[in-house]
N, C-alpha and C. Protein backbone atom coordinates (compact mmCIF):
# COMPACT_ATOMS: atom_id res chain seq x y z
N UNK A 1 0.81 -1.19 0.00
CA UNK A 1 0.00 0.00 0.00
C UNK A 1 0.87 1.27 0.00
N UNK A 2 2.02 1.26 0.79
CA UNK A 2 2.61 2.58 0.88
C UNK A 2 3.45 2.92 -0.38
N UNK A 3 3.98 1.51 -1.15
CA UNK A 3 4.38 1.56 -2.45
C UNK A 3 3.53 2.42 -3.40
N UNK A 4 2.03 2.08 -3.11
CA UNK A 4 0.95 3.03 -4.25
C UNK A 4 0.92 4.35 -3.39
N UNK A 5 1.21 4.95 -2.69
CA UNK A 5 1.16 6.04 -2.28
C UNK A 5 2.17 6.65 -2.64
N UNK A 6 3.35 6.19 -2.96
CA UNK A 6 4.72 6.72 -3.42
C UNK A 6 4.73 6.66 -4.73
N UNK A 7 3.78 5.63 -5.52
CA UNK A 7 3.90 5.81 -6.62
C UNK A 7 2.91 7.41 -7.03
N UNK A 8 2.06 7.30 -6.63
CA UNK A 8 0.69 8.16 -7.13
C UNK A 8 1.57 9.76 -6.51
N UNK A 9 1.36 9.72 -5.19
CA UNK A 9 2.36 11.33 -4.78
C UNK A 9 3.97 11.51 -5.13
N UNK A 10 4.68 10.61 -5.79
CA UNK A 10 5.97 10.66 -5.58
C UNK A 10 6.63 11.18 -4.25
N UNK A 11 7.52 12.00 -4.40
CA UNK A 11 8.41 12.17 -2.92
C UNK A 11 7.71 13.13 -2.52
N UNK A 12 6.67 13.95 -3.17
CA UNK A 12 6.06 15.05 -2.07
C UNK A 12 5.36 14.65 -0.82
N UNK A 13 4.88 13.20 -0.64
CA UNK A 13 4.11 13.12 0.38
C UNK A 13 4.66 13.14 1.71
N UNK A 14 3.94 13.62 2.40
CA UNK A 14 4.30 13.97 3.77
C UNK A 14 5.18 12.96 4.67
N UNK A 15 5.82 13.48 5.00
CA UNK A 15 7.06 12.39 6.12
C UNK A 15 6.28 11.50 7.17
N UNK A 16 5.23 12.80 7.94
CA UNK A 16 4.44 11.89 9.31
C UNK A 16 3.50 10.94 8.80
N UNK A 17 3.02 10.91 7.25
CA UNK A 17 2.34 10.23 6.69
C UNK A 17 2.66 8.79 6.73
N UNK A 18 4.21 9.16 5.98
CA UNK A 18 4.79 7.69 5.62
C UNK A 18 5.14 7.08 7.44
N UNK A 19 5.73 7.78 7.99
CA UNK A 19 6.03 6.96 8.94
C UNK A 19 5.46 6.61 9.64
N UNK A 20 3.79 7.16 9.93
CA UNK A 20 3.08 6.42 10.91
C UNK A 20 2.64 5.15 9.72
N UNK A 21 2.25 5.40 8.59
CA UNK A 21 2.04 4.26 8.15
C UNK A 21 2.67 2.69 8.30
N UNK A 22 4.09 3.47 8.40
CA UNK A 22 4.96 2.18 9.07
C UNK A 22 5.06 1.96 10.08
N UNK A 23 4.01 2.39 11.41
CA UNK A 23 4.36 2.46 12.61
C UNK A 23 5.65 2.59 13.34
N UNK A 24 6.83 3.57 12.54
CA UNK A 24 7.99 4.26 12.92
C UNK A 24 8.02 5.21 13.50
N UNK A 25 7.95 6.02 14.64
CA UNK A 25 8.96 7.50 14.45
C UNK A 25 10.01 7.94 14.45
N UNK A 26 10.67 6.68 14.27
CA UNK A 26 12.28 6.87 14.43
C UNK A 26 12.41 7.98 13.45
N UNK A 27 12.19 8.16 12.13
CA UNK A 27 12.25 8.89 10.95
C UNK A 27 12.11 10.55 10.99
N UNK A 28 10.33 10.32 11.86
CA UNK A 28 10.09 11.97 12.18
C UNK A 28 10.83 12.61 13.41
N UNK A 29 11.36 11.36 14.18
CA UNK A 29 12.54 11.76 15.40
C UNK A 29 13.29 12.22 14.61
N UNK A 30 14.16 11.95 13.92
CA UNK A 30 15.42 12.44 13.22
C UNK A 30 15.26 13.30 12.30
N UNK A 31 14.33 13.53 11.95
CA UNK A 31 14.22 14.86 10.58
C UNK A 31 13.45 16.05 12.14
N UNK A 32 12.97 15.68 13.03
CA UNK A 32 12.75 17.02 14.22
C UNK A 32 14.46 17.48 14.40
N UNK A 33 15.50 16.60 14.92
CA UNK A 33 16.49 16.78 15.24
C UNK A 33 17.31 17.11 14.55
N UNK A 34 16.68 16.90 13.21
CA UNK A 34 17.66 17.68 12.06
C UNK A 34 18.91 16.60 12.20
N UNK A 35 18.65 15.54 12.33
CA UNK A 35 19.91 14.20 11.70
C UNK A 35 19.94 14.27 10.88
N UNK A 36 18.68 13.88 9.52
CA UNK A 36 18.51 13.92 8.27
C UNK A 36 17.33 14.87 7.87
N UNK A 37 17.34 14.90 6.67
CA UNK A 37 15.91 15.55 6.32
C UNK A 37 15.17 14.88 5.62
N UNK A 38 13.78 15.55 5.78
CA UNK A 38 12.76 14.99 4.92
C UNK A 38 13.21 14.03 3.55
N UNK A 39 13.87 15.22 2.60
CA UNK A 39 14.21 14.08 1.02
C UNK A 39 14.99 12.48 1.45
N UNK A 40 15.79 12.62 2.75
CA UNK A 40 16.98 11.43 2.87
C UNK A 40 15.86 10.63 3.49
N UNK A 41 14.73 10.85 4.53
CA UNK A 41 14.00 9.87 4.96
C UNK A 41 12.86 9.11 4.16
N UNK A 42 12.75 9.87 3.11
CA UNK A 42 11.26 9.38 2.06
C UNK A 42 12.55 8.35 1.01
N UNK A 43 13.64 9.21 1.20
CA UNK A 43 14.87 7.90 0.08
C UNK A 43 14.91 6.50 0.73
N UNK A 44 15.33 6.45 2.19
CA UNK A 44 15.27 5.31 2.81
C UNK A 44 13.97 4.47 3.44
N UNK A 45 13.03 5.49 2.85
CA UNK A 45 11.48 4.62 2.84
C UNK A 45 11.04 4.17 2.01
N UNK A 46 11.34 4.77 0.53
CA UNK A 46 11.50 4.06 -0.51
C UNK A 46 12.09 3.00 -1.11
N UNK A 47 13.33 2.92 -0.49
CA UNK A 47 14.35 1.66 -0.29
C UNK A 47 13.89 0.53 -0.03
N UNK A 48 13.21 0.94 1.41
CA UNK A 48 12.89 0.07 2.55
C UNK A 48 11.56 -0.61 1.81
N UNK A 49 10.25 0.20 1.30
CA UNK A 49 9.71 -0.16 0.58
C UNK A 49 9.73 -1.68 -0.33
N UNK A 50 10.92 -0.81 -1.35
CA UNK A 50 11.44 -1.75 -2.92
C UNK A 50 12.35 -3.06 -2.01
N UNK A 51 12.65 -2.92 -1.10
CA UNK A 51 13.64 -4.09 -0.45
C UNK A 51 12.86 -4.87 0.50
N UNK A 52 11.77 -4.41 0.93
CA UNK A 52 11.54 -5.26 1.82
C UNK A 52 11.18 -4.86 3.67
N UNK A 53 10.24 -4.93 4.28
CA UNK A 53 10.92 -4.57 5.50
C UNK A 53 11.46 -4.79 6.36
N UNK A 54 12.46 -6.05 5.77
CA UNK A 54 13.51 -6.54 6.68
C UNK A 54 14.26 -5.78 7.04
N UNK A 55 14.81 -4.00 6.30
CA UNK A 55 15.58 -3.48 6.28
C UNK A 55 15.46 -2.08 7.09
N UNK A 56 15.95 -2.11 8.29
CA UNK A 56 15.01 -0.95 9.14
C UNK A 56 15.42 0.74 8.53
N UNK A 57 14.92 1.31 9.23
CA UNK A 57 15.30 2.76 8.55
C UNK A 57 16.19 3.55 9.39
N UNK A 58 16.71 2.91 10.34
CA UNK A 58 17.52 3.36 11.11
C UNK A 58 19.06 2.94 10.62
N UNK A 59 19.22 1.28 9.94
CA UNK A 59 20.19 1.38 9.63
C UNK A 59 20.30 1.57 8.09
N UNK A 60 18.94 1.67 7.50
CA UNK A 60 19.71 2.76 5.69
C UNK A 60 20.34 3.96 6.07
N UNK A 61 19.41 4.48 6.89
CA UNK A 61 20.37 5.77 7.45
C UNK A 61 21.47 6.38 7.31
N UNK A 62 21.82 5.43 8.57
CA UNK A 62 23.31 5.11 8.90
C UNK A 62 24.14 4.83 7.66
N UNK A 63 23.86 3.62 6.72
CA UNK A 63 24.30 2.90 5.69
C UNK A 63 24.08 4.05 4.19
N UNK A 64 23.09 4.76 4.24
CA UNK A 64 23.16 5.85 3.43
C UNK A 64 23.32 6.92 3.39
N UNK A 65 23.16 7.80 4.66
CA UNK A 65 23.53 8.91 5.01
C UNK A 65 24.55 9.47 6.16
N UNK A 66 25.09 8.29 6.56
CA UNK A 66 25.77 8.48 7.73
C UNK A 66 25.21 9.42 8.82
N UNK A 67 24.03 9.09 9.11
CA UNK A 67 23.47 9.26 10.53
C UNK A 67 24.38 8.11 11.60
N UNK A 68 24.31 8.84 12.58
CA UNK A 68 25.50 8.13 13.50
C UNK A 68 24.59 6.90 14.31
N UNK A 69 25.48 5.96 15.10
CA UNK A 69 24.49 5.03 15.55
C UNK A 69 24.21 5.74 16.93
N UNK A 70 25.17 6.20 17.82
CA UNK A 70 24.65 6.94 18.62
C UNK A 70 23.04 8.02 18.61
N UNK A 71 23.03 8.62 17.23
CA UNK A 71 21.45 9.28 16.82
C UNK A 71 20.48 8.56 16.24
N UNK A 72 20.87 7.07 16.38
CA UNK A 72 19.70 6.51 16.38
C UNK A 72 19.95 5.87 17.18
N UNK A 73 20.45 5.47 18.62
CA UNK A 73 19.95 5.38 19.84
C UNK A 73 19.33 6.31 20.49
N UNK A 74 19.86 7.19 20.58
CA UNK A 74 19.22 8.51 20.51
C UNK A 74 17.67 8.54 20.82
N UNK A 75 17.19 8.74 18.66
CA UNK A 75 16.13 8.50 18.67
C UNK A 75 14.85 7.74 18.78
N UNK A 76 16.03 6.64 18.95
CA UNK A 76 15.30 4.86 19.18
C UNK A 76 14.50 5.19 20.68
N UNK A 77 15.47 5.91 21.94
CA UNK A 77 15.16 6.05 23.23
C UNK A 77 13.93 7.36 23.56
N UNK A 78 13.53 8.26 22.11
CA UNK A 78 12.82 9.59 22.11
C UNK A 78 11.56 8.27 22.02
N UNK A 79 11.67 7.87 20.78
CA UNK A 79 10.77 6.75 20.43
C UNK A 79 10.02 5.99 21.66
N UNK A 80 10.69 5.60 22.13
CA UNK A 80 10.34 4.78 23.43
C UNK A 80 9.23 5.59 24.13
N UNK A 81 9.79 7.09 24.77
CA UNK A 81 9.56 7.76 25.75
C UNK A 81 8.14 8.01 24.77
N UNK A 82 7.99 8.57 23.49
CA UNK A 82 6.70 9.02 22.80
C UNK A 82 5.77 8.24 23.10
N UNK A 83 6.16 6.72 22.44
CA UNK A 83 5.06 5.97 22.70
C UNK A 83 4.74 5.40 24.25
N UNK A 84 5.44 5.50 24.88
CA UNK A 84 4.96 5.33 26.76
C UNK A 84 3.99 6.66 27.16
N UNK A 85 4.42 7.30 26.52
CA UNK A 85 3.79 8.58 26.96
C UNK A 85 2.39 8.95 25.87
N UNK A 86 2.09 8.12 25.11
CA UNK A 86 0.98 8.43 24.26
C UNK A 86 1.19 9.37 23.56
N UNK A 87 2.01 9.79 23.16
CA UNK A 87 2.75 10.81 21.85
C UNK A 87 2.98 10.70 20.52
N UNK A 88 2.92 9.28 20.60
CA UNK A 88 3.30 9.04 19.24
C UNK A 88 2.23 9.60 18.13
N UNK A 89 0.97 9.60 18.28
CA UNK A 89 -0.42 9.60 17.46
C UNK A 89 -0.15 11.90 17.21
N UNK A 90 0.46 12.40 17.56
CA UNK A 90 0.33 13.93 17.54
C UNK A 90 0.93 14.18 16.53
N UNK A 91 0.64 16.02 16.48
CA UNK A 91 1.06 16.33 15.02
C UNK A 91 2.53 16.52 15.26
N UNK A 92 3.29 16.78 14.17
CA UNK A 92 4.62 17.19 14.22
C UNK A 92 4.94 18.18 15.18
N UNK A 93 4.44 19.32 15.26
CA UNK A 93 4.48 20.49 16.60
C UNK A 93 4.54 19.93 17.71
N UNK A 94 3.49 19.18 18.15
CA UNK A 94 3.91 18.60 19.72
C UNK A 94 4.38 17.25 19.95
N UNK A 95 4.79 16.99 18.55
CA UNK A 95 6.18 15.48 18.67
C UNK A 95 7.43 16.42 18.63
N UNK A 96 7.58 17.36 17.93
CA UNK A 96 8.73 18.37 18.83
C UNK A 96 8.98 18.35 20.17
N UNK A 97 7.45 19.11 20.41
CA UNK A 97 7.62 19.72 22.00
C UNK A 97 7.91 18.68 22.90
N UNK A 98 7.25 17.00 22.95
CA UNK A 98 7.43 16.36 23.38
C UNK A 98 9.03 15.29 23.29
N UNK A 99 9.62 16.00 22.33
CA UNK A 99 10.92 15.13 21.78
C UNK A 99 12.00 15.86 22.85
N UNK A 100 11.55 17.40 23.05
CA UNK A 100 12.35 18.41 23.59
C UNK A 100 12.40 18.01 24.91
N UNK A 101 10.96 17.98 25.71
CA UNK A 101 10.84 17.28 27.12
C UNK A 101 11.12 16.25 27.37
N UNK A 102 11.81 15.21 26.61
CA UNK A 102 12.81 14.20 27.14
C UNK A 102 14.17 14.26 26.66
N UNK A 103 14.63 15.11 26.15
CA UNK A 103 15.79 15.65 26.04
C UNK A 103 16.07 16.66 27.22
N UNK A 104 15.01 17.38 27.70
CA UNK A 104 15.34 17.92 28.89
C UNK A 104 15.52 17.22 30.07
N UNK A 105 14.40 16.30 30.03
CA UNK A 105 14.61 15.60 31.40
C UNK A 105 16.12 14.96 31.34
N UNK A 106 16.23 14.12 30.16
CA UNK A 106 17.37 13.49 30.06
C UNK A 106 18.57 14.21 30.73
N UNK A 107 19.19 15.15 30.14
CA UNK A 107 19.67 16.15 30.73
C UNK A 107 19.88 16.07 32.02
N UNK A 108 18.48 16.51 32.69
CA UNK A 108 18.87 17.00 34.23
C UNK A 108 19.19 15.89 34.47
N UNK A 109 18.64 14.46 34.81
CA UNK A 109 19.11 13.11 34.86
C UNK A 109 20.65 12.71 34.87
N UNK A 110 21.11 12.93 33.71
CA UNK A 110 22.31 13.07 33.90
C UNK A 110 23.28 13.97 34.96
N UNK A 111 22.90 15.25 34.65
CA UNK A 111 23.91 16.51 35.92
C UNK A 111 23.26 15.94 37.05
N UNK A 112 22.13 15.32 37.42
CA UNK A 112 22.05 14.49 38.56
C UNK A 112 23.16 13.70 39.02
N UNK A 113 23.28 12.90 37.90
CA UNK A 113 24.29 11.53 38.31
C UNK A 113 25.67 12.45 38.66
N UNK A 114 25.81 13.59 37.74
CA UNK A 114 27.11 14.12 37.57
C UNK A 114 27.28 14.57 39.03
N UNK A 115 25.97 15.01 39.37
CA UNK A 115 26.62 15.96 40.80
C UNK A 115 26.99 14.94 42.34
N UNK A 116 26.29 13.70 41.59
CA UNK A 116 26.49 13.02 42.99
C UNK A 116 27.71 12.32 42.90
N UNK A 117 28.43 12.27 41.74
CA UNK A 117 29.77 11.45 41.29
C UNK A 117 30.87 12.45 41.67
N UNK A 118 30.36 13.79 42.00
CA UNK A 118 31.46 15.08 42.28
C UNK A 118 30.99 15.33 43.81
N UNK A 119 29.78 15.04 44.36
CA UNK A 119 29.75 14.77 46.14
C UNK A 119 30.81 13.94 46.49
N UNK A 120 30.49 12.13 45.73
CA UNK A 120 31.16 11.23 46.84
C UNK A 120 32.33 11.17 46.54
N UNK A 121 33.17 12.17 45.08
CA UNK A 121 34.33 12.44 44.99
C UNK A 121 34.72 13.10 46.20
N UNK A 122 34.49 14.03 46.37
CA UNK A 122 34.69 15.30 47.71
C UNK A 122 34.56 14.62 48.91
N UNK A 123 33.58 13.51 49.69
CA UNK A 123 33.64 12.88 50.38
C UNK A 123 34.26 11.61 50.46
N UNK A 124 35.17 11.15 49.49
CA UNK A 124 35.90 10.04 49.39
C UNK A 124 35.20 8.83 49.54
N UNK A 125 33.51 9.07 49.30
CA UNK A 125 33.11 7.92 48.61
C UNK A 125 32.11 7.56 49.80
N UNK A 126 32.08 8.57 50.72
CA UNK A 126 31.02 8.27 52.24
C UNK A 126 29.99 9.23 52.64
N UNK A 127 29.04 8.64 52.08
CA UNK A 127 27.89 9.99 52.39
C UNK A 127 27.73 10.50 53.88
């Protein structure tokens, strides 16, 4: 089916189109984050398409555009958090906003760990 949609619209059709069709957001994760863009993700959906979907779109990516594997753990882990959080089904605007709020949390999470690894430094390891 998504083959006749690519045939009939060619590459104009919409990104969130194709990828919920594939039940992905890895795709619209990475074109929010500006890994790849729109033309490189409808190329490796088209691929993915004509090949089969044995072939995920995380690693044409990688394999065609050199998206790093780190940014698609990355977005593999945004992915996660969307769909736990019932996000996945929204428009592009608040799969942003929501991509942003676990990049933030992430964040503090981390200078969390950081600050308590620079306490029990200072305390030689004894709270």
């Amino acid at each position: 089916m998504l083959r006749k949609i690519l045939e009939r619209l060619g590459l104009l059709i919409e990104v969130e189109t194709i990828a919920r069709k594939e039940k992905s957001l890895l795709g619209e994760i990475l074109v929010i984050r500006g890994k790849c863009t729109r033309d490189q993700l409808l190329s490796v959906l088209k691929i993915q398409e004509t090949e089969g979907v044995g072939r995920r779109i995380g690693s044409l990516l990688m394999y065609n555009y050199e998206v790093s594997q780190d940014d698609i753990i990355e977005a593999l882990d945004i992915q996660k958090y969307l769909r736990e959080n019932r996000c996945a089904d929204k428009s592009m605007e608040r799969l942003e906003i929501a991509t942003n709020n676990f990049l933030l949390q992430k964040h503090i999470f981390q200078q969390s760990i950081q600050d308590v690894k620079i306490t029990l430094d200072r305390t030689n390891g004894t709270i």
